[in-house]
Protein backbone atom coordinates (compact mmCIF):
# COMPACT_ATOMS: atom_id res chain seq x y z
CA UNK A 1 -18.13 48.52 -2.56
CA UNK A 2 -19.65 45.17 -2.36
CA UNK A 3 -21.67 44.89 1.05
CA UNK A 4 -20.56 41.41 1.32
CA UNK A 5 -16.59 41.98 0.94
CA UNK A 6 -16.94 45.72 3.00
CA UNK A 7 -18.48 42.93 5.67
CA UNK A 8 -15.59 40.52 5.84
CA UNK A 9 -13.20 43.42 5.87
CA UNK A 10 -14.98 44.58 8.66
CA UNK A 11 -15.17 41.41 11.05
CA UNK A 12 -10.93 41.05 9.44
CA UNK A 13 -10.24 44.17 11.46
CA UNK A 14 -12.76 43.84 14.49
CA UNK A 15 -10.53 40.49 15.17
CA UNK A 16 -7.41 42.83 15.03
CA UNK A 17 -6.15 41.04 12.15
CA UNK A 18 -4.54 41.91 8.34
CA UNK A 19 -7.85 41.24 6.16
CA UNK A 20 -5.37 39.10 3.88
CA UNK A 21 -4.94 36.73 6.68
CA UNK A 22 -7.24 34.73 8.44
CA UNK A 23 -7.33 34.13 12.16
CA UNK A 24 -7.58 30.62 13.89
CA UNK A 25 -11.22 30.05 14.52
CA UNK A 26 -12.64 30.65 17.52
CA UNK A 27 -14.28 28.49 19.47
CA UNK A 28 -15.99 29.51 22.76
CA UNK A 29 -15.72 25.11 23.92
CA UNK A 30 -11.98 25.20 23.27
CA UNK A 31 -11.57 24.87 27.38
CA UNK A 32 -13.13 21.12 26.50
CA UNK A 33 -11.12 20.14 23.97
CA UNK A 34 -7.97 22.22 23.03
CA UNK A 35 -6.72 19.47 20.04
CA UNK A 36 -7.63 22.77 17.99
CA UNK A 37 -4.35 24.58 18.96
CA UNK A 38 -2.74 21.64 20.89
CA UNK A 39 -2.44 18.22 19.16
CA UNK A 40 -0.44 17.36 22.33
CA UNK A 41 -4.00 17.40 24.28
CA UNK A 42 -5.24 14.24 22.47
CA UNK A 43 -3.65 11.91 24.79
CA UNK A 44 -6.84 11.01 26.91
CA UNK A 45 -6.22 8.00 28.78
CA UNK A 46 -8.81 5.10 28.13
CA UNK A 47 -10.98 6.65 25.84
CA UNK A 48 -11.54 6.64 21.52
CA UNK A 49 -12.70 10.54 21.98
CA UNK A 50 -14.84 11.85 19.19
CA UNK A 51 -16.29 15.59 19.24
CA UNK A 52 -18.09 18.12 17.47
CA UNK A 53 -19.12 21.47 17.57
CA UNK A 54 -20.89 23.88 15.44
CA UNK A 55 -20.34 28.27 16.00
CA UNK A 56 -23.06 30.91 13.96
CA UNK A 57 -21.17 34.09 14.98
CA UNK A 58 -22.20 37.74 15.37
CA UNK A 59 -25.90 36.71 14.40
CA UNK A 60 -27.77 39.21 12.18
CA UNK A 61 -24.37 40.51 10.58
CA UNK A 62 -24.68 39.52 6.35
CA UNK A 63 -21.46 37.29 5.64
CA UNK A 64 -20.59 36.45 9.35
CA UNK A 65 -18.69 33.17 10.45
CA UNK A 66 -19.99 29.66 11.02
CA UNK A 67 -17.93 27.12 12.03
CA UNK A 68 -18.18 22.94 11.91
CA UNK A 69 -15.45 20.89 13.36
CA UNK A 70 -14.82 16.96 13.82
CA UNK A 71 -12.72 15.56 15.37
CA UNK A 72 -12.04 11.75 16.17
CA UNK A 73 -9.27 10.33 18.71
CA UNK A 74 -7.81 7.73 21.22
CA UNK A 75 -5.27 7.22 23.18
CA UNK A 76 -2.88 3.72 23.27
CA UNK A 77 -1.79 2.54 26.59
CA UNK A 78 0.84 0.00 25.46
CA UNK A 79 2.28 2.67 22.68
CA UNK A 80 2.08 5.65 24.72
CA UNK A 81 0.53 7.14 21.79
CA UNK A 82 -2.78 8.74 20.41
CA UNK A 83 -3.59 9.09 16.87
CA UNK A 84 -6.48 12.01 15.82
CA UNK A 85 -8.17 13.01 12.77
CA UNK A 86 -9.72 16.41 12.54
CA UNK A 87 -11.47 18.85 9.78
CA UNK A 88 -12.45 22.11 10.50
CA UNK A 89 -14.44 24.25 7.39
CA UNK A 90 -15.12 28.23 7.93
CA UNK A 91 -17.14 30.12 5.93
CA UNK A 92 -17.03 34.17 5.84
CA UNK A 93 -18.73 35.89 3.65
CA UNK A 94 -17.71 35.19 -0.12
CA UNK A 95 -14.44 33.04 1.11
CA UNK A 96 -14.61 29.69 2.81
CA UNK A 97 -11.78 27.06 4.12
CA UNK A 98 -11.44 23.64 4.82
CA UNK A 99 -8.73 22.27 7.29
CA UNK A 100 -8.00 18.28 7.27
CA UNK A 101 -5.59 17.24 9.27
CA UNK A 102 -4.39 14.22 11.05
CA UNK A 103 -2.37 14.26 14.41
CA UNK A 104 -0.13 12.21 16.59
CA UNK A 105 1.00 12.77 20.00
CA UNK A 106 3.49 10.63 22.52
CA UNK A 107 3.18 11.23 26.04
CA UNK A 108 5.91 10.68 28.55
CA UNK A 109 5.04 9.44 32.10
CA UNK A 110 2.71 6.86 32.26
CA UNK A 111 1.41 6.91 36.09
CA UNK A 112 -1.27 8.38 37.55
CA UNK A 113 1.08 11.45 38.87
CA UNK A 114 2.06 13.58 35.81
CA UNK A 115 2.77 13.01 32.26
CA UNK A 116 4.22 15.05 29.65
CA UNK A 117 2.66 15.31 25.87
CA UNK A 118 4.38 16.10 22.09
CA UNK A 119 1.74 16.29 19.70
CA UNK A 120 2.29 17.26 15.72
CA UNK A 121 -0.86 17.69 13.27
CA UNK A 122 0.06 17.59 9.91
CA UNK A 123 -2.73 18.45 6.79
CA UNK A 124 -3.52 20.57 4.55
CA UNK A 125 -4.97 23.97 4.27
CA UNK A 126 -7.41 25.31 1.18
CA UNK A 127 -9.58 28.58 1.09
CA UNK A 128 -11.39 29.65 -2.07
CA UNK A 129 -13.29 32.86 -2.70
CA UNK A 130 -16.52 32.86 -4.98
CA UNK A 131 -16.62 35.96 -7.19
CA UNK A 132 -19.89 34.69 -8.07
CA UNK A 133 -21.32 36.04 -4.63
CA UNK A 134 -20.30 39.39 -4.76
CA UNK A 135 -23.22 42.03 -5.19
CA UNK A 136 -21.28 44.88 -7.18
CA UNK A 137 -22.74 48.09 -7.10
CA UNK A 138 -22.15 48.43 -10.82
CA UNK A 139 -22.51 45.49 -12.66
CA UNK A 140 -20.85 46.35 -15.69
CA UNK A 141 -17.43 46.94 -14.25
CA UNK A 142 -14.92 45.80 -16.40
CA UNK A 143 -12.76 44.02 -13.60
CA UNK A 144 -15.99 41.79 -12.22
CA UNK A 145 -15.23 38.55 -12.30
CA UNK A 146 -17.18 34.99 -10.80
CA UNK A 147 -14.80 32.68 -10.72
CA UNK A 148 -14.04 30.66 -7.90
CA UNK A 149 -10.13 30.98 -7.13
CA UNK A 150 -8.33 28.38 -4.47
CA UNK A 151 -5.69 28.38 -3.18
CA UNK A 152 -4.31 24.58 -1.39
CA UNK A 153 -1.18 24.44 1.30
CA UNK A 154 0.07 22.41 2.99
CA UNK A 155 -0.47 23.17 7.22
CA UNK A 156 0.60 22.01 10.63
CA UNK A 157 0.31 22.31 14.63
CA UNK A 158 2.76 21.87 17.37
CA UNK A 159 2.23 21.40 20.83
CA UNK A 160 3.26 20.45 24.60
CA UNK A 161 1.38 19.58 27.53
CA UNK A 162 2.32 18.99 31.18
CA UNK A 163 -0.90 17.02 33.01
CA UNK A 164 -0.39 16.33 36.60
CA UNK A 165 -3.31 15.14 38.96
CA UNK A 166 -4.59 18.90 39.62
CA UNK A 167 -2.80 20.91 37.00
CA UNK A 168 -2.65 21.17 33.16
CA UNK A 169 0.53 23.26 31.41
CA UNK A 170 0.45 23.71 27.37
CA UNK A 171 2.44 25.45 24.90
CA UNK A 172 1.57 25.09 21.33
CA UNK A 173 2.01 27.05 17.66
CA UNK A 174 -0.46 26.81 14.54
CA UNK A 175 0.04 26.94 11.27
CA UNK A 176 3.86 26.60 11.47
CA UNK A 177 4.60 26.98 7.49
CA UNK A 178 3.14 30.92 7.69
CA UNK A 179 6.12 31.57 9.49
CA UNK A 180 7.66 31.78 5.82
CA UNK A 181 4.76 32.19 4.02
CA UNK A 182 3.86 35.62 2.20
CA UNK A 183 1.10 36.47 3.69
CA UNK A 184 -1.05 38.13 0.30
CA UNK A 185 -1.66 34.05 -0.15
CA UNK A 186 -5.07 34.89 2.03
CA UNK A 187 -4.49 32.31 4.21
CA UNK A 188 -4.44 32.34 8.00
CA UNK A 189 -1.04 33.24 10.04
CA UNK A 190 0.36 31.32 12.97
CA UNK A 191 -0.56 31.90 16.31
CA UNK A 192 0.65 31.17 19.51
CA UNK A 193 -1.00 29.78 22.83
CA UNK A 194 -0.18 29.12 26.61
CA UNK A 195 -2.22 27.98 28.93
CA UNK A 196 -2.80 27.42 32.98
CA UNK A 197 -5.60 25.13 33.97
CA UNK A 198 -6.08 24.08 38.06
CA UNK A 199 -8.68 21.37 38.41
CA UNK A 200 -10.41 19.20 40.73
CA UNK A 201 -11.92 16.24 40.17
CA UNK A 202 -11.61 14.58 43.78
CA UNK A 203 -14.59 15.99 45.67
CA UNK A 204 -18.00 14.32 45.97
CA UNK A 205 -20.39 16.74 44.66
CA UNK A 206 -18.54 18.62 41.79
CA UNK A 207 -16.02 18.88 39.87
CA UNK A 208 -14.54 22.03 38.65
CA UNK A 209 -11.51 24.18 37.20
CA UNK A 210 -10.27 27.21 36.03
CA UNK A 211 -7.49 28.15 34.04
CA UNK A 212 -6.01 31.60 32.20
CA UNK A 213 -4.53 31.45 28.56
CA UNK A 214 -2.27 33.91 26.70
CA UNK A 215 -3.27 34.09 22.35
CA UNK A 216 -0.29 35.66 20.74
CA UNK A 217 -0.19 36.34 16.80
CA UNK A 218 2.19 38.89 15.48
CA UNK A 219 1.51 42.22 17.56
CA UNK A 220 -2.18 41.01 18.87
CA UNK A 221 -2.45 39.38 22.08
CA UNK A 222 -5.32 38.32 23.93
CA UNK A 223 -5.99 37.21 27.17
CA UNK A 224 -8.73 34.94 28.52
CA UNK A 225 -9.99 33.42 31.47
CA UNK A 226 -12.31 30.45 32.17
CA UNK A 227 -14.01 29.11 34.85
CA UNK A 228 -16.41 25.79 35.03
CA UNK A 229 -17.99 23.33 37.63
CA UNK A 230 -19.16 19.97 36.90
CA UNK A 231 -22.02 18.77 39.44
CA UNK A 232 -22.13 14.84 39.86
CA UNK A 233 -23.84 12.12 41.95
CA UNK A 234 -21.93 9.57 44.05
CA UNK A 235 -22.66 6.24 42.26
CA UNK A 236 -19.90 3.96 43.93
CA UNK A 237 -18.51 3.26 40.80
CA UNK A 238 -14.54 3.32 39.57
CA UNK A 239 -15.21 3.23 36.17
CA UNK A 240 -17.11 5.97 34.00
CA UNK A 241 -17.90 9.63 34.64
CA UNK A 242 -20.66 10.76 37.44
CA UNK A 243 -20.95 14.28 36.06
CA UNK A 244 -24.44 15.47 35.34
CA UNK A 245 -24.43 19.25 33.82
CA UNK A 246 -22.20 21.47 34.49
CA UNK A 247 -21.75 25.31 34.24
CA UNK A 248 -19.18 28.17 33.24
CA UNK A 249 -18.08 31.05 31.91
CA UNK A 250 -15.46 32.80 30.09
CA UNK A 251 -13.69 36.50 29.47
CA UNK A 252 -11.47 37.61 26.55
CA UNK A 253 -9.70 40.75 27.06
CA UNK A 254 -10.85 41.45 23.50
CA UNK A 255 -14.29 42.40 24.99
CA UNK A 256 -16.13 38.78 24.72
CA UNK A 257 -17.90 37.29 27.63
CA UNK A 258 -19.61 33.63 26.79
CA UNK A 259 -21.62 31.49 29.00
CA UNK A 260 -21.10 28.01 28.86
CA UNK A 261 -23.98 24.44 29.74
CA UNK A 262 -23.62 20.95 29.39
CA UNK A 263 -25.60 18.36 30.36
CA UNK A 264 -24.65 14.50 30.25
CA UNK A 265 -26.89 12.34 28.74
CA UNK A 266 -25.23 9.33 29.97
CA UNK A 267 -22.16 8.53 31.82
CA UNK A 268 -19.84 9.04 28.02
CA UNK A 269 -22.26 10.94 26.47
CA UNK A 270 -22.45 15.04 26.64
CA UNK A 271 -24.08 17.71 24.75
CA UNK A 272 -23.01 21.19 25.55
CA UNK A 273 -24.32 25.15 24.67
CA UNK A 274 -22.08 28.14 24.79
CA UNK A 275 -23.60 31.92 24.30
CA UNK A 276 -21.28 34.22 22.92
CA UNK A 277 -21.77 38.36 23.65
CA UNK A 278 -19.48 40.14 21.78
CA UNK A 279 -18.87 44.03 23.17
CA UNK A 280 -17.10 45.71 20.44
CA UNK A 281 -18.56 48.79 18.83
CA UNK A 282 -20.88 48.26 16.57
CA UNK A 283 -21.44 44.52 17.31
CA UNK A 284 -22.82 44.59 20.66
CA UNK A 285 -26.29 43.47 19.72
CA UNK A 286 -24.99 40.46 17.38
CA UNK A 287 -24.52 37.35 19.56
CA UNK A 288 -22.57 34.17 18.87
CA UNK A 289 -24.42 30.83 19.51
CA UNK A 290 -22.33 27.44 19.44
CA UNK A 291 -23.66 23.73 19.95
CA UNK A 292 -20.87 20.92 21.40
CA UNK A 293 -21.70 17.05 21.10
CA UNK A 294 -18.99 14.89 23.19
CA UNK A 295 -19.01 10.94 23.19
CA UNK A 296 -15.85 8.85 24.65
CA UNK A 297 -16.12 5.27 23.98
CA UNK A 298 -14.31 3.20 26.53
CA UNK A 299 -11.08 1.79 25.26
CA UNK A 300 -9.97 -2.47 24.75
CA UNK A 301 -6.46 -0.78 24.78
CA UNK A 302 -6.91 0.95 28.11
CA UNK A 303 -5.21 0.73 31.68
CA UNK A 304 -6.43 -1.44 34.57
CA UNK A 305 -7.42 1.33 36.59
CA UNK A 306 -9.13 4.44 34.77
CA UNK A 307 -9.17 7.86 36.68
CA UNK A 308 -11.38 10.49 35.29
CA UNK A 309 -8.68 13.10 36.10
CA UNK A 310 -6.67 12.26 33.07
CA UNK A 311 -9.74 12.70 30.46
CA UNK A 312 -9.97 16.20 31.44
């Protein structure tokens, strides 16, 4: 068997997934931005929000996953709206898919209290597999082939979010046309996400948070945990965050502990590092490495009065 393919099918079932269908990526700096698997999270007061982040998984392992993703929003006081663009491309082994998709989100409550978000991504979804990269065994089988075959549909999120002063709330479903879609296409399947997050952004020093979340798709559910502190400076300012690095950590029940820095080069400006340690058999000496870039430009549309506890 190809070493390439036998690869993929390998890392298909470590995930606990059908190899004929894909699972959302994974992304260890999701607990910084969850607009991956909640389009309701892109209503950040104040702020046109633009991030990036880059995952080389399972290091050492021929044909693993690496991950880009882009995303661009901002948030519109007057319309109680935020408008997002977004494109995600995965490559694994021989196959690789691209993920445009723009987003919209309304959020109820406009106080500094609590507010309630509906967010809706709409795109497109396309993964092609190049023949031309498989390394047969026996090169003069008759069914060897090295085309490139694609395969284009059309995809969309869903999500709510509850945001209160201390407390975040989210419920939110990908890829909402799998739900009927046969799933030989070898394309990825919905999945579904809840999530708790308690934070504090009040006190002097630091601010931190912690929060559990529940990843359902089909009969596989994971758990996972996070926990993160932000250390600041007092500057005496109202405007602009005083965070300087910050720290955390997270646990997946499906045997993945990650460490997570960040450091902020200026007061809108963040670059952030998360190591990945895998602990399933047979992969517990291939790490995951991913690099985060964060910028938040301060908005004409914004409020009178910004408070940092709504960017979270």
């Amino acid at each position: 068997m190809n070493k390439l393919l036998l690869t993929c099918i390998i890392i298909a079932w470590s995930l606990g997934v059908e190899v004929h269908a894909q699972a959302d990526i994974s992304m260890a700096t999701d607990w910084y931005n969850r607009a991956n698997y909640n389009p309701a999270s892109i209503c950040r007061s104040d702020y046109i929000y633009l991030f990036t982040n880059v995952r080389r998984q399972w290091l050492g392992v021929s044909g693993s996953p690496t991950t880009i993703n882009v995303q661009a929003s901002e948030y519109i006081h007057s319309m109680s709206s935020a408008f997002g663009i977004s494109m995600v491309s995965d490559c694994i082994g021989v196959t690789k898919s691209i993920n445009p998709m723009l987003t919209y989100a309304y959020r109820i409550g406009n106080n500094q209290d609590w507010s309630i978000s509906m967010g809706l991504s709409a795109g497109i979804f396309s993964r092609s597999i190049d023949a031309s990269l498989l390394e047969a065994e026996n090169i003069s089988d008759s069914y060897l082939y090295s085309d490139i075959d694609r395969i284009i549909k059309p995809d969309a999120n869903f999500g709510v979010e509850f945001q209160s002063t201390h407390f975040i709330v989210g419920l939110s479903s990908t890829h909402l046309f799998s739900y009927v879609k046969d799933t030989s296409l070898f394309l990825n399947t919905s999945h579904r996400y809840g999530y708790f997050i308690y934070k504090n952004t009040e006190l002097e020093l630091c601010n931190y948070n912690f929060g559990m979340q529940v990843i359902n798709r089909n009969n596989l559910t994971v758990l996972e945990g996070n926990a993160s502190i932000r250390f600041k400076h007092p500057t005496g300012l109202t405007t602009g965050a005083s965070e300087i690095f910050d720290l955390g950590i997270t646990y997946k029940s499906s045997h993945q502990l990650t460490c997570l820095f960040g450091v902020n080069i200026s007061p809108n400006f963040r670059i952030g590092y998360a190591y990945d340690q895998s602990f399933l058999t047979g992969y517990s000496q291939n790490s995951s490495h991913e690099i985060m870039l964060e910028y938040r430009i301060p908005s004409k549309a914004s409020t009178s009065i910004r408070n940092d506890a709504w960017y979270y």
